[in-house]
PDB file of N, CA and C in Angstrom:
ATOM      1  N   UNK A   1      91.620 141.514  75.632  1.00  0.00           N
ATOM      2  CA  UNK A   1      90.536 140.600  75.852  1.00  0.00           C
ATOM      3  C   UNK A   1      91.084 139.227  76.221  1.00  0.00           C
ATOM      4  N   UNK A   2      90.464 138.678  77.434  1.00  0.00           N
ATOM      5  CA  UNK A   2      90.996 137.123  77.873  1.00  0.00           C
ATOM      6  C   UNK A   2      90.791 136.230  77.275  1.00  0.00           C
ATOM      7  N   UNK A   3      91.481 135.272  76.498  1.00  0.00           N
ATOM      8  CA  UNK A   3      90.900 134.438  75.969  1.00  0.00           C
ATOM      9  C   UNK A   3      91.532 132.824  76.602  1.00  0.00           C
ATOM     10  N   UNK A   4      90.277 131.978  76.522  1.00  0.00           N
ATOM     11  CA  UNK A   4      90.503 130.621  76.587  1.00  0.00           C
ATOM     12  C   UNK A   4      91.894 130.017  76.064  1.00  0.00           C
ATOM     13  N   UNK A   5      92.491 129.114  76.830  1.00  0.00           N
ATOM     14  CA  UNK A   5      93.898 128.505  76.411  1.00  0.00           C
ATOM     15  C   UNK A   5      93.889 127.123  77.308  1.00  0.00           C
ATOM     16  N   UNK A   6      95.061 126.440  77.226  1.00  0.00           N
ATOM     17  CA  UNK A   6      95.508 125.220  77.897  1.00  0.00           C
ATOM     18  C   UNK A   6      96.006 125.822  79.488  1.00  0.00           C
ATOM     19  N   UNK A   7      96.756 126.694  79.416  1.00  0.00           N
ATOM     20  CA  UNK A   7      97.320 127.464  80.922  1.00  0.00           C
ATOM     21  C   UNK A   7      96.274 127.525  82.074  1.00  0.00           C
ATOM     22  N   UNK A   8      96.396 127.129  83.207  1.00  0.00           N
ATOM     23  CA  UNK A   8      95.559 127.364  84.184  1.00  0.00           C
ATOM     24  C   UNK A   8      95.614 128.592  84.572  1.00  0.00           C
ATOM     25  N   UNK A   9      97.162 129.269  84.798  1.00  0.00           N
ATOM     26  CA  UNK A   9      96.793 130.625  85.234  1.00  0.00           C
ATOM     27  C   UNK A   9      97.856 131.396  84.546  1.00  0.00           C
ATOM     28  N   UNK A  10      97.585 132.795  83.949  1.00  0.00           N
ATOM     29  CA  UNK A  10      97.316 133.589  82.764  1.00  0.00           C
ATOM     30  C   UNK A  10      97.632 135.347  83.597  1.00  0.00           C
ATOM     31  N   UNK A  11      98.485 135.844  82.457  1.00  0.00           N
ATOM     32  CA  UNK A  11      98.463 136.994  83.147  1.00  0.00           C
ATOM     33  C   UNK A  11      96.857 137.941  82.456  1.00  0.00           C
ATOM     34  N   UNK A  12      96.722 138.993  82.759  1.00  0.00           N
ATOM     35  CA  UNK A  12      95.099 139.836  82.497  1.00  0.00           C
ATOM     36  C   UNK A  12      94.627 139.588  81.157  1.00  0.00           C
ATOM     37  N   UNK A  13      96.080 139.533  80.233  1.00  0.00           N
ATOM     38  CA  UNK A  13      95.863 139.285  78.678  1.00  0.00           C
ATOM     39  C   UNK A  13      96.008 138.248  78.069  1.00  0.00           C
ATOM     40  N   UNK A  14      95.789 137.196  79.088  1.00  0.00           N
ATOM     41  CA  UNK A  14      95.528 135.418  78.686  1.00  0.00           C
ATOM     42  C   UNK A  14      96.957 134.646  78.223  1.00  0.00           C
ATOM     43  N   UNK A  15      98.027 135.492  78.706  1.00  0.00           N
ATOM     44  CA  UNK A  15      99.629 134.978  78.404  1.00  0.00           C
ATOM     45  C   UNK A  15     100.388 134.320  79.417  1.00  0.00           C
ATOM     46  N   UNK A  16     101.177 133.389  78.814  1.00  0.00           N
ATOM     47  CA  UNK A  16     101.465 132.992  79.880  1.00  0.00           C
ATOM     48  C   UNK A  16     101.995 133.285  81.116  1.00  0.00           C
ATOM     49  N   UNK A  17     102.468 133.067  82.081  1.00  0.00           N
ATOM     50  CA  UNK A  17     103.099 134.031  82.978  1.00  0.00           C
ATOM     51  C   UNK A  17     104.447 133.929  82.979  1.00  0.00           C
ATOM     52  N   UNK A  18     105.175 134.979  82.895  1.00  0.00           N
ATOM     53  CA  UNK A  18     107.025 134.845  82.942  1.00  0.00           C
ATOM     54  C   UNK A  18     107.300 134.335  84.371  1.00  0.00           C
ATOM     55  N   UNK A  19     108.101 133.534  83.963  1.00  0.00           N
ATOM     56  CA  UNK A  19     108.886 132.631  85.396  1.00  0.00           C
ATOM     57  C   UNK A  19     109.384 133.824  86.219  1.00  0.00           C
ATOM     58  N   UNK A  20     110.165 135.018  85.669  1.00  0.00           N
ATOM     59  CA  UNK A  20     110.658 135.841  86.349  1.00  0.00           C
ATOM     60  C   UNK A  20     109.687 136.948  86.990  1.00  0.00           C
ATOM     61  N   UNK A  21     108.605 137.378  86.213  1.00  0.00           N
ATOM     62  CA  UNK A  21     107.696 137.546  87.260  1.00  0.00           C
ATOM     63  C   UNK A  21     107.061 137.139  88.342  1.00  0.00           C
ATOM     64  N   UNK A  22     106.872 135.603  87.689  1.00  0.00           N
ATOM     65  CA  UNK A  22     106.127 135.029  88.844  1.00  0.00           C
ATOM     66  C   UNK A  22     107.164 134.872  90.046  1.00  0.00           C
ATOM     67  N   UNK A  23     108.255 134.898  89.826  1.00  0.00           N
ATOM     68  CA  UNK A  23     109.582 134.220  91.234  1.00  0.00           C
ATOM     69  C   UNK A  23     109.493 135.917  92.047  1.00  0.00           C
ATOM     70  N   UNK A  24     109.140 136.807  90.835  1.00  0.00           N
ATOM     71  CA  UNK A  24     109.523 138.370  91.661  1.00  0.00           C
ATOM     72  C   UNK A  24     107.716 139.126  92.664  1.00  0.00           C
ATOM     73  N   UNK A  25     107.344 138.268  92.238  1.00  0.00           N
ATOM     74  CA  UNK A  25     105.798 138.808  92.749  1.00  0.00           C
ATOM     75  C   UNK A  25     105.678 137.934  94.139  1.00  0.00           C
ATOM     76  N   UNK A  26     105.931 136.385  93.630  1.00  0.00           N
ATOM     77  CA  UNK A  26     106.456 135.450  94.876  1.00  0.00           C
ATOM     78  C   UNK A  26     106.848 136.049  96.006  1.00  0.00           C
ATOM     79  N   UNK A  27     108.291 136.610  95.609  1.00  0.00           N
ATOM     80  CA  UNK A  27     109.426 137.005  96.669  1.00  0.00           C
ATOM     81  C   UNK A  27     108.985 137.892  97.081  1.00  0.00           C
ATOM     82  N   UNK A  28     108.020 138.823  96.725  1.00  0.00           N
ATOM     83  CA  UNK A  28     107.021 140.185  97.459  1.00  0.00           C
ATOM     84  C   UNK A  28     105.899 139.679  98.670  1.00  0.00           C
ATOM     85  N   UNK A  29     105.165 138.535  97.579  1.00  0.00           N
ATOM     86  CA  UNK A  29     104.198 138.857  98.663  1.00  0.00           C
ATOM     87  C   UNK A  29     104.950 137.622 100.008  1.00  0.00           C
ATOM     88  N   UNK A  30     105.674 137.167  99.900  1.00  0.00           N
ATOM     89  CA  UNK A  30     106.142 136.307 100.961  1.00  0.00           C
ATOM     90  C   UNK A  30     106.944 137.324 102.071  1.00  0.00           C
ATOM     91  N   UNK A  31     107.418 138.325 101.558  1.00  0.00           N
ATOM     92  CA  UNK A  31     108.462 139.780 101.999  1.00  0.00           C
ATOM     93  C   UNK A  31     106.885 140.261 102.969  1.00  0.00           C
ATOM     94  N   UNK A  32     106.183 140.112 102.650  1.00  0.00           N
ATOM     95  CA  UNK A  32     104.595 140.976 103.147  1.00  0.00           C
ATOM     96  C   UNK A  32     104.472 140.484 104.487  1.00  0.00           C
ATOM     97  N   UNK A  33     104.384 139.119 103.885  1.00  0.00           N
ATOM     98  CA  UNK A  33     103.515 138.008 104.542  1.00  0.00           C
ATOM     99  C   UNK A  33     104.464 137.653 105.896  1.00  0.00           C
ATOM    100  N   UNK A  34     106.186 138.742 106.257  1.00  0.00           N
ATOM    101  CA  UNK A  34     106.668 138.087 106.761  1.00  0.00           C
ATOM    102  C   UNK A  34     107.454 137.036 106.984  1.00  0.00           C
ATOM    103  N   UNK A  35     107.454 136.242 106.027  1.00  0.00           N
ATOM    104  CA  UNK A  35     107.658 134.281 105.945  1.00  0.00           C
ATOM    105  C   UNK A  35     109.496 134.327 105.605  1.00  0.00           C
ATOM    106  N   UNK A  36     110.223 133.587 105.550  1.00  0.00           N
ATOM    107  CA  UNK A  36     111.414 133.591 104.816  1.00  0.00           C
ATOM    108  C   UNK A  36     111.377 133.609 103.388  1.00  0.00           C
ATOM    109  N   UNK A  37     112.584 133.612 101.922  1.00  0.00           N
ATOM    110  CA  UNK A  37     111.968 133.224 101.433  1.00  0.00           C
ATOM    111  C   UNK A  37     112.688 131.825 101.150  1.00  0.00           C
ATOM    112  N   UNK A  38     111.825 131.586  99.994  1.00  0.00           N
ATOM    113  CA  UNK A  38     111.385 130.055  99.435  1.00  0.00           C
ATOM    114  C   UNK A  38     111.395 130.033  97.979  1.00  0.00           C
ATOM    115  N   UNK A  39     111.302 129.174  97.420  1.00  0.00           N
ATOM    116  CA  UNK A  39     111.743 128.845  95.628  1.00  0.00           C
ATOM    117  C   UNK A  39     110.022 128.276  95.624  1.00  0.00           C
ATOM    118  N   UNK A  40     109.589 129.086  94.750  1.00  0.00           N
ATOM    119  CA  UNK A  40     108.524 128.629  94.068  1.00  0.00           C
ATOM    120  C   UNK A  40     108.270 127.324  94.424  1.00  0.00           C
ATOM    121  N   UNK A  41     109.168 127.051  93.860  1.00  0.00           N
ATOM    122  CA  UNK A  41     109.330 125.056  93.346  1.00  0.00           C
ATOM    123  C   UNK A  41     108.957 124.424  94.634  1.00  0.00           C
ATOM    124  N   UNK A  42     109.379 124.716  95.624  1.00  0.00           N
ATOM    125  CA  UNK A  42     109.287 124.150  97.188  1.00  0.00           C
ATOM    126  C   UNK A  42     107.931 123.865  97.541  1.00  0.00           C
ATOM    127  N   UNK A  43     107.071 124.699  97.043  1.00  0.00           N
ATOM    128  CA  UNK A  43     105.382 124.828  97.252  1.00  0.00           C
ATOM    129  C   UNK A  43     105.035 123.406  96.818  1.00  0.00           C
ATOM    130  N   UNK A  44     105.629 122.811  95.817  1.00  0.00           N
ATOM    131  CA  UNK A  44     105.319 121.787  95.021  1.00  0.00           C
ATOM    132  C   UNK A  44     105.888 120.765  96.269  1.00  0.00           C
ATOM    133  N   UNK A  45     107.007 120.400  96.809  1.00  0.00           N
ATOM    134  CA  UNK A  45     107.766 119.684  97.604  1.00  0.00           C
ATOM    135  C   UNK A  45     106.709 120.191  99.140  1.00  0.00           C
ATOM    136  N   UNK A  46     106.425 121.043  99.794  1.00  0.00           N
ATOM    137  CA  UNK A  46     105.661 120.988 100.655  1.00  0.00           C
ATOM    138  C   UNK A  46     104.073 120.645 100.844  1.00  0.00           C
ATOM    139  N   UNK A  47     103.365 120.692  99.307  1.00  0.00           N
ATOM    140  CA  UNK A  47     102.417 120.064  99.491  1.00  0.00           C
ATOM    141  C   UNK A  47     102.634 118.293  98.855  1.00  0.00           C
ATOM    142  N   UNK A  48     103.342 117.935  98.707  1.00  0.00           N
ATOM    143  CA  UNK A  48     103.715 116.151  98.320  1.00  0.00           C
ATOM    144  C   UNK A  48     103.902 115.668 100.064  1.00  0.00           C
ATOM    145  N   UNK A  49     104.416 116.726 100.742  1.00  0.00           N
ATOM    146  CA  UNK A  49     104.901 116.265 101.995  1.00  0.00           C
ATOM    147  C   UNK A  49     103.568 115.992 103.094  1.00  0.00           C
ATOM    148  N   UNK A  50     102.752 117.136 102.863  1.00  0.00           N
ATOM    149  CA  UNK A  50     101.090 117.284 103.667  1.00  0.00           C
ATOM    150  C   UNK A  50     100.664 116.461 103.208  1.00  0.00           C
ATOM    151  N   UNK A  51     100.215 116.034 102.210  1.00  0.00           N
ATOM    152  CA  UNK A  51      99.922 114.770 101.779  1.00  0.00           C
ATOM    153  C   UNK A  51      99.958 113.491 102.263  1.00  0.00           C
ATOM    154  N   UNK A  52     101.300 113.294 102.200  1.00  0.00           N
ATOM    155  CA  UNK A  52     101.831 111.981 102.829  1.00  0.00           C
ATOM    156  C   UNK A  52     101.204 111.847 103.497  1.00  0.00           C
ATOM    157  N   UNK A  53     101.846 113.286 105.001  1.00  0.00           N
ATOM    158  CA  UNK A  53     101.472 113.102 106.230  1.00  0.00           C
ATOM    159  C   UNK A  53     100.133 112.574 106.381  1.00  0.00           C
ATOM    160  N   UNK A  54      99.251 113.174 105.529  1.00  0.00           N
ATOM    161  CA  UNK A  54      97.433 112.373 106.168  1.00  0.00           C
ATOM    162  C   UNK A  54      97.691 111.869 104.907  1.00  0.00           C
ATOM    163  N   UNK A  55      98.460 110.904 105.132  1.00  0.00           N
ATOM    164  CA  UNK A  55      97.572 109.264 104.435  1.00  0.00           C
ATOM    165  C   UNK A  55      97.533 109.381 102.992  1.00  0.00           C
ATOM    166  N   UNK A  56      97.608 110.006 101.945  1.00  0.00           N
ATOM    167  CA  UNK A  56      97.809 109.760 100.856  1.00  0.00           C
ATOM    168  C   UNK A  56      98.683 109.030 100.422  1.00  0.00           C
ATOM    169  N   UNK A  57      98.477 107.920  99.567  1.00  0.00           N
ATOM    170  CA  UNK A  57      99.138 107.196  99.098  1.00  0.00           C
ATOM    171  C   UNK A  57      99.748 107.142  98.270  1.00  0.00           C
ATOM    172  N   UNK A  58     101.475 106.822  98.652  1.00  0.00           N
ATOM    173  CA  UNK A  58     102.930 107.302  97.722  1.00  0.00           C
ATOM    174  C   UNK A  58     102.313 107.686  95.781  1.00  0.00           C
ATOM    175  N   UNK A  59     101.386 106.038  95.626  1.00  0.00           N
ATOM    176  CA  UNK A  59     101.750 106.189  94.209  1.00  0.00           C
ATOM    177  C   UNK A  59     100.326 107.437  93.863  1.00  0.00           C
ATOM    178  N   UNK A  60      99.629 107.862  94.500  1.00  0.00           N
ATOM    179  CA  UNK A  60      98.759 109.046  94.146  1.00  0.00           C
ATOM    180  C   UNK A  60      99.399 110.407  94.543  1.00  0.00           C
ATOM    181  N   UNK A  61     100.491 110.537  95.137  1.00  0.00           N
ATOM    182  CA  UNK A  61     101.339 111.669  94.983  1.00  0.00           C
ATOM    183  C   UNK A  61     101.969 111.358  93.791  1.00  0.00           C
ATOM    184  N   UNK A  62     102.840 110.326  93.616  1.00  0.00           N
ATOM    185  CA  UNK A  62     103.274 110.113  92.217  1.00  0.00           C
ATOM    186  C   UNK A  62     102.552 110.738  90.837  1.00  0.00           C
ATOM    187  N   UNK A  63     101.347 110.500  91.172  1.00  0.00           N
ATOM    188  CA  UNK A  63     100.518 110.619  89.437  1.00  0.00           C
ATOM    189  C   UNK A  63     100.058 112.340  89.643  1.00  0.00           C
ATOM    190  N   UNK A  64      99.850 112.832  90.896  1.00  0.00           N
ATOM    191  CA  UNK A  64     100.161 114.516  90.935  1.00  0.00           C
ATOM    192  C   UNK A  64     100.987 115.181  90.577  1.00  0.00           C
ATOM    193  N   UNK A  65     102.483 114.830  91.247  1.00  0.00           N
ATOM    194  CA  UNK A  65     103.407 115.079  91.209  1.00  0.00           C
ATOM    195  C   UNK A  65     104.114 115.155  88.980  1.00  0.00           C
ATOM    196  N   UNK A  66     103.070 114.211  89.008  1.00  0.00           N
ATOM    197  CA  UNK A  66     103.739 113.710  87.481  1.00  0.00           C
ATOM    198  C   UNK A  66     105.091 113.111  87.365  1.00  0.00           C
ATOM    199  N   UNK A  67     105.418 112.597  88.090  1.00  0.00           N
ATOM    200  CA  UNK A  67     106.514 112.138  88.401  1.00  0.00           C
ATOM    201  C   UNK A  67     106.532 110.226  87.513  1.00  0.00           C
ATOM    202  N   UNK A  68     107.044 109.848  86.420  1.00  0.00           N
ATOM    203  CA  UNK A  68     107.259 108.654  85.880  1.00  0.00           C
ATOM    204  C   UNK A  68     107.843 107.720  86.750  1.00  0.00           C
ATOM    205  N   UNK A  69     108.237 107.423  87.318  1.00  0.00           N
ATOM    206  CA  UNK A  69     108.631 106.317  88.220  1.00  0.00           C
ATOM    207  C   UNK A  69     108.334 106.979  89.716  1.00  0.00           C
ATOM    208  N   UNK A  70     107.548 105.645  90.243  1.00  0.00           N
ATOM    209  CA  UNK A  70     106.836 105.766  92.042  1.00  0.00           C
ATOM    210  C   UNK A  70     108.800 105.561  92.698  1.00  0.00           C
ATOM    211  N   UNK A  71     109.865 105.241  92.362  1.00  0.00           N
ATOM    212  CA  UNK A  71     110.763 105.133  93.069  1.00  0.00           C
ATOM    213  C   UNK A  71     111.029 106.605  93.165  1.00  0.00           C
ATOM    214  N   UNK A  72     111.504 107.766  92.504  1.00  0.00           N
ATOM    215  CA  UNK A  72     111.725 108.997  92.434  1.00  0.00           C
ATOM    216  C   UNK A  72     111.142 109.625  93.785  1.00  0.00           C
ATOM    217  N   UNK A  73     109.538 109.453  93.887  1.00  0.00           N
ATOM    218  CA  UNK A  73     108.977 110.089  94.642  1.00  0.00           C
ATOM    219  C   UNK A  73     109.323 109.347  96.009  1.00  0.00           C
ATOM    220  N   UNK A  74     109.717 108.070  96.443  1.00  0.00           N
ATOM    221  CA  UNK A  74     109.892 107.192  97.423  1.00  0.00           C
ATOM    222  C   UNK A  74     111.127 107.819  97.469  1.00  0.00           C
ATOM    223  N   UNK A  75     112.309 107.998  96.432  1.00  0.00           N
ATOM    224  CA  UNK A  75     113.227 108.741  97.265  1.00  0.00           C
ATOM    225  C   UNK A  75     113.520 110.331  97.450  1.00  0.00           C
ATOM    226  N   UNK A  76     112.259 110.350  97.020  1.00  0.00           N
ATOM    227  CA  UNK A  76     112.547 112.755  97.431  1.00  0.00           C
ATOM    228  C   UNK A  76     111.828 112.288  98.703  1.00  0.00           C
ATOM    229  N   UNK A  77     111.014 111.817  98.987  1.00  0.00           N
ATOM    230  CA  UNK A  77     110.247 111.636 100.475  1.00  0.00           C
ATOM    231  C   UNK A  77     110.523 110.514 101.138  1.00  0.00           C
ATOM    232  N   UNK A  78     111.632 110.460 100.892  1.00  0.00           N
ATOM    233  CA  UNK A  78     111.926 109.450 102.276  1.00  0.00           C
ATOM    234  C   UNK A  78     112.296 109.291 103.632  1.00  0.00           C
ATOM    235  N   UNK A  79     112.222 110.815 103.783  1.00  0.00           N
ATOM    236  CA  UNK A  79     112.357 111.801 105.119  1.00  0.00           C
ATOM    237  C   UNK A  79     111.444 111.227 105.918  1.00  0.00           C
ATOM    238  N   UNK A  80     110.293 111.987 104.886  1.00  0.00           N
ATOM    239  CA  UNK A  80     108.827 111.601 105.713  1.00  0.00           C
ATOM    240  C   UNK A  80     108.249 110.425 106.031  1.00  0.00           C
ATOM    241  N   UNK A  81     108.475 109.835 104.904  1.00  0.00           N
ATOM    242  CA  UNK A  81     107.963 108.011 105.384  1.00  0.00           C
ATOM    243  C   UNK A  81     108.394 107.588 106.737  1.00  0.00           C
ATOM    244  N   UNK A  82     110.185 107.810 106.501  1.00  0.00           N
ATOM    245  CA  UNK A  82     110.762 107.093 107.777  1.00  0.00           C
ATOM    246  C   UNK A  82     110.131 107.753 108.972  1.00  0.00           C
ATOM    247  N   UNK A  83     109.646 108.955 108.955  1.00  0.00           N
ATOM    248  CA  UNK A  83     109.140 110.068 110.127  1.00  0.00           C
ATOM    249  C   UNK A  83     107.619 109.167 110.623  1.00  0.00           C
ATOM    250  N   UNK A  84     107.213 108.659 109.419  1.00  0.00           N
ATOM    251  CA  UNK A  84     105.886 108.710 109.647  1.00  0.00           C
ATOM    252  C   UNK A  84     105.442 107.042 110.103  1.00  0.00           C
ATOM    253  N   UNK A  85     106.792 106.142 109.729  1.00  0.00           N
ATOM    254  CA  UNK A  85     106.902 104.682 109.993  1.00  0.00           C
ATOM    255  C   UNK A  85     107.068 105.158 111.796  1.00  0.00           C
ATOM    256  N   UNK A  86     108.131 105.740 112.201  1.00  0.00           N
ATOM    257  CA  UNK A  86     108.536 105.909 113.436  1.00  0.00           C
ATOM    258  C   UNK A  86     107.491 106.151 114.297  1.00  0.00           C
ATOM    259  N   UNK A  87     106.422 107.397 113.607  1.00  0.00           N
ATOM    260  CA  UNK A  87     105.139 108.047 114.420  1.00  0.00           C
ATOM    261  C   UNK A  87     104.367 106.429 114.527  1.00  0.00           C
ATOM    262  N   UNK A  88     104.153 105.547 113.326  1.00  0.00           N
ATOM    263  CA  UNK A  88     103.242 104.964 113.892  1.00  0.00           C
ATOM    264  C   UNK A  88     103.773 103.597 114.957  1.00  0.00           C
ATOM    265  N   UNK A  89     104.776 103.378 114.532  1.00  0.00           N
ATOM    266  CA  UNK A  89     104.998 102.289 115.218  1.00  0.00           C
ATOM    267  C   UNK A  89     105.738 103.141 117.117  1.00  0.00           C
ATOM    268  N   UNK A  90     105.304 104.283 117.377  1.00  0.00           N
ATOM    269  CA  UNK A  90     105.235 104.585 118.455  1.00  0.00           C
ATOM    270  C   UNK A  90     103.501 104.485 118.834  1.00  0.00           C
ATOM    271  N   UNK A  91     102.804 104.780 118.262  1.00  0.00           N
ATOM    272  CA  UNK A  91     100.831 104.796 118.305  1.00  0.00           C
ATOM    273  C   UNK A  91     101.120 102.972 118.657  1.00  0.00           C
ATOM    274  N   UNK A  92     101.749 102.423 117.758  1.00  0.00           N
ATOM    275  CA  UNK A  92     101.062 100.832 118.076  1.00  0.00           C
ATOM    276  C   UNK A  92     102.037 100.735 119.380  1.00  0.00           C
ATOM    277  N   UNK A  93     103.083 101.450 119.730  1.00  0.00           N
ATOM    278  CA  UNK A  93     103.483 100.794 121.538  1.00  0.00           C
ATOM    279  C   UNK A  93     102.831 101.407 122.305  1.00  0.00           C
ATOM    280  N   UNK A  94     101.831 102.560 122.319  1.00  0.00           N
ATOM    281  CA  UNK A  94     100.833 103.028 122.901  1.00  0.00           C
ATOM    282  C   UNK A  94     100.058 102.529 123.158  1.00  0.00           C
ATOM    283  N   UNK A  95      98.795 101.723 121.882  1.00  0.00           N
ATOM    284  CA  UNK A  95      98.413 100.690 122.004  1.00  0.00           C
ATOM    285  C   UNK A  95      98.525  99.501 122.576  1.00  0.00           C
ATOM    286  N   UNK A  96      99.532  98.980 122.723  1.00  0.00           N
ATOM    287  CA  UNK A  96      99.727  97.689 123.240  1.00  0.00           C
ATOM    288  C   UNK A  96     100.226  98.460 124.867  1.00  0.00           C
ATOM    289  N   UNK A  97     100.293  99.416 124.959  1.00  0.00           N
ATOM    290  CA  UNK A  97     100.846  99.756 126.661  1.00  0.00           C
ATOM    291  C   UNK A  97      99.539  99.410 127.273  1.00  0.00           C
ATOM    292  N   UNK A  98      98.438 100.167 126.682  1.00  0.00           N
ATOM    293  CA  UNK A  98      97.133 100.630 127.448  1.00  0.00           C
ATOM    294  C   UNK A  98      95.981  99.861 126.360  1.00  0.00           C
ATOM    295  N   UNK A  99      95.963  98.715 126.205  1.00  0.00           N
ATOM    296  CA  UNK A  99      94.756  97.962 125.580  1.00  0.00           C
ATOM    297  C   UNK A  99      93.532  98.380 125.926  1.00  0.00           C
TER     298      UNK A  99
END
């Protein structure tokens, strides 16, 4: 019988889920799906990154992320910033080409 807990997601009998299951069920359905694989953990690092990209702001990935200091997250993503400083300050020489 399922019962109510703190865990968001629960195996059928409301337990927690083993890391090693979850990395081996992972590595299946990604094997399915085609895809390479990937570390769990990365899911976490690719959606901080979508984020960015539209406009979310560093320190509200921060407080998702759970991450205690906004510098941490400024330097796991500092790929993207610089990617995304470059994208715009190419839009504003666009702008100023064709007013």
């Amino acid at each position: 019988m399922w019962q109510r807990d703190e865990h968001v997601f629960t195996t059928a009998q409301s337990t927690p889920i083993d890391p090693t299951n979850l990395t081996r069920n992972f590595t299946v359905l990604l094997r399915k799906a085609g895809l390479r694989r990937i570390r769990f953990h990365d899911l976490r690092h690719s959606i901080a990154t979508l984020l960015l990209e539209q406009g979310v702001e560093l320190v509200v990935i921060k407080e998702l992320l759970g991450h205690a200091h906004i510098g941490v997250t400024a330097t796991v993503y500092a790929h993207v910033r610089l990617r995304l400083q470059r994208d715009a300050i190419d839009l504003l020489g666009r702008a100023l080409d064709h007013p």
